[in-house]
Protein backbone atom coordinates (compact mmCIF):
# COMPACT_ATOMS: atom_id res chain seq x y z
CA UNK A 1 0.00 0.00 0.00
CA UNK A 2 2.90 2.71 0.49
CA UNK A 3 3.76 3.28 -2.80
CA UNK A 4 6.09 5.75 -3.71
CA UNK A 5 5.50 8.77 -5.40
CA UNK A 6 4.23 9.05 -9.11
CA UNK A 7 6.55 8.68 -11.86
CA UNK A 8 7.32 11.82 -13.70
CA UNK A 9 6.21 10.67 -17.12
CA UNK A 10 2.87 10.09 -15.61
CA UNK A 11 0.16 12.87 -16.92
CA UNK A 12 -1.67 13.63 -13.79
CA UNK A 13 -4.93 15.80 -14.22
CA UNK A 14 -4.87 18.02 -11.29
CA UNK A 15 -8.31 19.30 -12.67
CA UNK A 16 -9.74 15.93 -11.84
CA UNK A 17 -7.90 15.52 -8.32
CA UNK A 18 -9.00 19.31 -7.12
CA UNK A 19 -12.91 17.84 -8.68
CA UNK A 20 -12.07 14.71 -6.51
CA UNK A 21 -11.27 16.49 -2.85
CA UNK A 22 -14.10 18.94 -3.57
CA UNK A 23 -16.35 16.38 -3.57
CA UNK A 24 -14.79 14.60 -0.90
CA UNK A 25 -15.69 17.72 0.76
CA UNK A 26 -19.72 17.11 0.35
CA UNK A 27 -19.07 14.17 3.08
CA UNK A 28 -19.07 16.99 5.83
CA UNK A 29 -22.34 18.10 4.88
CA UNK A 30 -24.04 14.82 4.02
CA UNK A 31 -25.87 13.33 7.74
CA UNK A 32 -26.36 10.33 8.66
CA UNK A 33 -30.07 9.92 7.97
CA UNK A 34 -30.79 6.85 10.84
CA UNK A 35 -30.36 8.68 13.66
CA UNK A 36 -33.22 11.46 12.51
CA UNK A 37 -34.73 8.30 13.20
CA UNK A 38 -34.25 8.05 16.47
CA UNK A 39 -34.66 11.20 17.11
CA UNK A 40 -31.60 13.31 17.03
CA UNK A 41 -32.47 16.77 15.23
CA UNK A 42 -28.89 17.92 14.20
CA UNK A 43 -27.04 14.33 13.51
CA UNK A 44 -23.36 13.42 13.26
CA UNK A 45 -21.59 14.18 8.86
CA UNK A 46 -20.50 11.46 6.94
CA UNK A 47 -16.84 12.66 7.55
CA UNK A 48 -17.19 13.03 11.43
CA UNK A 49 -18.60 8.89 11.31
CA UNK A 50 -15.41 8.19 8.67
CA UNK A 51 -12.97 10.10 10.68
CA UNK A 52 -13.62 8.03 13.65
CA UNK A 53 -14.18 4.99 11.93
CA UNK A 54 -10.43 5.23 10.53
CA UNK A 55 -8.82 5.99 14.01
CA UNK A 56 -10.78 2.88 15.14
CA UNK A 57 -9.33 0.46 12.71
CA UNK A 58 -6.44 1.33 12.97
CA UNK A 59 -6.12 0.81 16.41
CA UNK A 60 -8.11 -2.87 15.84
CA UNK A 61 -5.53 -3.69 12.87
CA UNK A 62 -2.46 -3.07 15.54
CA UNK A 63 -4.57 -5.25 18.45
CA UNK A 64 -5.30 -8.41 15.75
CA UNK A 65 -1.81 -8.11 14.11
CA UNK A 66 -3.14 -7.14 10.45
CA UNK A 67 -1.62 -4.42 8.45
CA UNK A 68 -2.91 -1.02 9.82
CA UNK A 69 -2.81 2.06 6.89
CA UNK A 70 -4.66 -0.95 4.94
CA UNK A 71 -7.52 -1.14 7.11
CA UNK A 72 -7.17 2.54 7.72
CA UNK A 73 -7.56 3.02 4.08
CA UNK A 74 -10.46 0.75 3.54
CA UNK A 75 -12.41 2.54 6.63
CA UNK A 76 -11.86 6.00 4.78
CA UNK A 77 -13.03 4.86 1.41
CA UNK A 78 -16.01 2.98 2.59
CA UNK A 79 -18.89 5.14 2.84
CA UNK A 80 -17.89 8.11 0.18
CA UNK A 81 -20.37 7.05 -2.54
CA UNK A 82 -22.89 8.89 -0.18
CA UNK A 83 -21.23 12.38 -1.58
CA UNK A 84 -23.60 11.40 -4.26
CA UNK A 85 -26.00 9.30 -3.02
CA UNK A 86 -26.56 10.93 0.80
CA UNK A 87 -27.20 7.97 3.30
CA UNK A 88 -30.26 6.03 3.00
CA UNK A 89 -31.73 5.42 6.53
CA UNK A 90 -32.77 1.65 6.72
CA UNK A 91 -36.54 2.24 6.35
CA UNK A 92 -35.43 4.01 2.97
CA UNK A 93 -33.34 1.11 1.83
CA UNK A 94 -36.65 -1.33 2.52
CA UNK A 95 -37.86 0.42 -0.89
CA UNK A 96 -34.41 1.08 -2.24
CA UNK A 97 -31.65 -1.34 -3.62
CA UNK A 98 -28.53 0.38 -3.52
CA UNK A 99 -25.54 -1.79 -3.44
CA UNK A 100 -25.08 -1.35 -7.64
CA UNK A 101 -25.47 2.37 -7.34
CA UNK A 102 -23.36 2.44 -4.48
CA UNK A 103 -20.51 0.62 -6.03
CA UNK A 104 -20.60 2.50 -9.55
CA UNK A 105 -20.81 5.95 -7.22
CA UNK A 106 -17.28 4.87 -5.70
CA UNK A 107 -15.85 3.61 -8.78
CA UNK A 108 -16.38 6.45 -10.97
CA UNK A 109 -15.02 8.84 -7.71
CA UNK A 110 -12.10 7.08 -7.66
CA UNK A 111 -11.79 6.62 -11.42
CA UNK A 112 -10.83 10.64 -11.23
CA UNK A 113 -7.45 9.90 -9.52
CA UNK A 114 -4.21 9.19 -11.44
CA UNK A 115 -4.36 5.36 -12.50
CA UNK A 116 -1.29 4.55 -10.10
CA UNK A 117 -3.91 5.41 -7.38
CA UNK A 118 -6.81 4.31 -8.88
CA UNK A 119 -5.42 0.84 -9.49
CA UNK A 120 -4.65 0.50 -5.88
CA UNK A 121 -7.55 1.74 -4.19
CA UNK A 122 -10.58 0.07 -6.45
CA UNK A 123 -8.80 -3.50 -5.46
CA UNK A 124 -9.05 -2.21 -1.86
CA UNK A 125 -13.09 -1.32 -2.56
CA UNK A 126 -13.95 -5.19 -3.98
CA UNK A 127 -11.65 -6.40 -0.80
CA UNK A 128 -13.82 -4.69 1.83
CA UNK A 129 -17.44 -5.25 -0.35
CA UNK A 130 -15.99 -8.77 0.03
CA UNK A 131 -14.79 -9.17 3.58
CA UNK A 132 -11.77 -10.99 1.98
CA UNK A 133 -9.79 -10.14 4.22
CA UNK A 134 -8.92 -9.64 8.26
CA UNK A 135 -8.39 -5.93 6.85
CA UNK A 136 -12.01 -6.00 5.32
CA UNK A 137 -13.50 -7.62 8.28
CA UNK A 138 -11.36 -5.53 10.41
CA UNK A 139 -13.24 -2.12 9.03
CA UNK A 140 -16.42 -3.37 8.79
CA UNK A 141 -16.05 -3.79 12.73
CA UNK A 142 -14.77 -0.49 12.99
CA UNK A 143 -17.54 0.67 10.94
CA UNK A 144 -20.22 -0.86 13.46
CA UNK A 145 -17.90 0.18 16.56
CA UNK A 146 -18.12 4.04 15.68
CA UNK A 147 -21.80 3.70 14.96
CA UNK A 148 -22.29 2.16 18.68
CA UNK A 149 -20.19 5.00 19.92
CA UNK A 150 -21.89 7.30 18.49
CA UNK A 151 -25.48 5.99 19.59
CA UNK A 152 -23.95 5.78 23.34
CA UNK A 153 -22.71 9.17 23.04
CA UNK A 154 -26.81 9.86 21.89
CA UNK A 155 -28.20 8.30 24.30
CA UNK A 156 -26.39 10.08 26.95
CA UNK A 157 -27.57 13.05 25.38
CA UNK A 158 -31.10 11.55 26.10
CA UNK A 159 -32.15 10.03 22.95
CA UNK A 160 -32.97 6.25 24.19
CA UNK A 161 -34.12 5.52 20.93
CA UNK A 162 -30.74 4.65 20.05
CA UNK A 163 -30.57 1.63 22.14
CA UNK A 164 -31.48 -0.27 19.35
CA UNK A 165 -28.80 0.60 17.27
CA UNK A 166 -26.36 -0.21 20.41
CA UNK A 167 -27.14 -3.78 20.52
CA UNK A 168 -27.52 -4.42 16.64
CA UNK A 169 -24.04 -3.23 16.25
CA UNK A 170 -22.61 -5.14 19.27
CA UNK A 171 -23.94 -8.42 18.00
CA UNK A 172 -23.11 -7.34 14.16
CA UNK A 173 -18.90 -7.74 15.66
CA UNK A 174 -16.58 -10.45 14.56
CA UNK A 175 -13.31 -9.92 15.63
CA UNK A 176 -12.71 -10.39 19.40
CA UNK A 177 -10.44 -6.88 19.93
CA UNK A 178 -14.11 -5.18 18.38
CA UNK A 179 -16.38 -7.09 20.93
CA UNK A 180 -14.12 -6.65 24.02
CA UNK A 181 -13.87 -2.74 23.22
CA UNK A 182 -17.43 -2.49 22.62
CA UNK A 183 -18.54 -4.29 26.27
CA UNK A 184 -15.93 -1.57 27.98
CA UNK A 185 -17.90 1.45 25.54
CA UNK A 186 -20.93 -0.25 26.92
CA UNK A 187 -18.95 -0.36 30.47
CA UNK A 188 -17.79 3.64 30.65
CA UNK A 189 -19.97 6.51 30.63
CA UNK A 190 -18.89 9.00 27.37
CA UNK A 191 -18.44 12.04 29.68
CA UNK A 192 -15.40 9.93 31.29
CA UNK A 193 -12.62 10.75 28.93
CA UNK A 194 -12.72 14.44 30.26
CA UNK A 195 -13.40 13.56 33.95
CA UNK A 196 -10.50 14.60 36.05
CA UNK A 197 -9.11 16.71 33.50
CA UNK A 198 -10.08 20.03 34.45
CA UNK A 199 -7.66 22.43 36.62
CA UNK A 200 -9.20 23.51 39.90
CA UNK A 201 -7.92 26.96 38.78
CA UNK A 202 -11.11 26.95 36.52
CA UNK A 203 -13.82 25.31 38.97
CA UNK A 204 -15.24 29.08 39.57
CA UNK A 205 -15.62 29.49 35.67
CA UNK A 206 -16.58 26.65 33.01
């Protein structure tokens, strides 16, 4: 996967790579339609569930020994066909059937980039679509693991609704490093991380 840098004979269309980030841009913007659902009125981008996702799997890869930037790679890629397609909740995709349009969406994205990078990410794609590999499987459990975060984090917040998507995610798991993080999520309150942290100095203020 670390490949060094293009060759210099290689044409590169910078027009198409600027057209690329741009639209990797639209990620921020695009929500994450299920947890309207359940209630949550100003719900979590696209990019904020990707960005998390990646610093999950990357941490899993390390804990089950498989090859980290990989699975980092394959948790970044995996949800950016919704720059064009926004996210579906799942009583949308009762009435929709979107895995072809999904897959062309991230194929012609990455079809933009230089063919050195193209050729190494689309193999990537099929891998995960797959779950070929401990990489693939790997993401897709980092992939559930943010979304259970993210509905504890909710349902602190007071949205019990999300409860639901708590336990279909914890049973979705297959690695064992993804199911023994998830019981200790399940364990520790989300306000913990910052518990203890704040200097006495500023008890009087914030």
């Amino acid at each position: 996967l670390a490949q060094p840098a293009l060759r210099k004979e290689s044409t590169v269309d910078m027009k198409d790579i600027a057209t690329f980030l741009y639209e990797m841009g639209q990620l921020k913007r695009v929500r994450r339609s299920g947890w309207w659902i359940a209630g949550v009125d100003h719900p979590e981008s696209v990019a904020e569930h990707e960005f998390r996702v990646a610093i999950i799997g990357y941490v899993l890869a390390y804990l089950e020994g498989a090859n980290p930037m990989k699975t980092v790679m394959m948790c970044l890629l995996h949800d950016t066909h919704e720059a064009r397609l926004n996210d579906p909740h799942r009583v949308a995709r009762n009435y929709l059937s979107g895995t072809e349009a999904e897959q062309r969406a991230l194929r012609e994205q990455i079809s933009r980039l230089p063919k050195e990078i193209s050729n190494e990410l689309l193999p990537l794609i099929s891998e995960f679509e797959e779950r070929k590999s401990v990489e693939a499987r790997l993401a897709r459990d980092a992939d559930l693991l943010e979304c259970l975060i993210q509905a504890r984090e909710y349902q602190a917040q007071g949205y019990e609704d999300t409860l639901e998507w708590i336990e279909s995610c914890r049973v979705a798991l297959a690695t064992d490093s993804a199911k023994a993080i998830a019981e200790e999520c399940l364990r520790v309150k989300p306000s913990e991380w910052w518990q203890g942290l704040k200097s006495t100095k500023s008890t009087n203020s914030a």
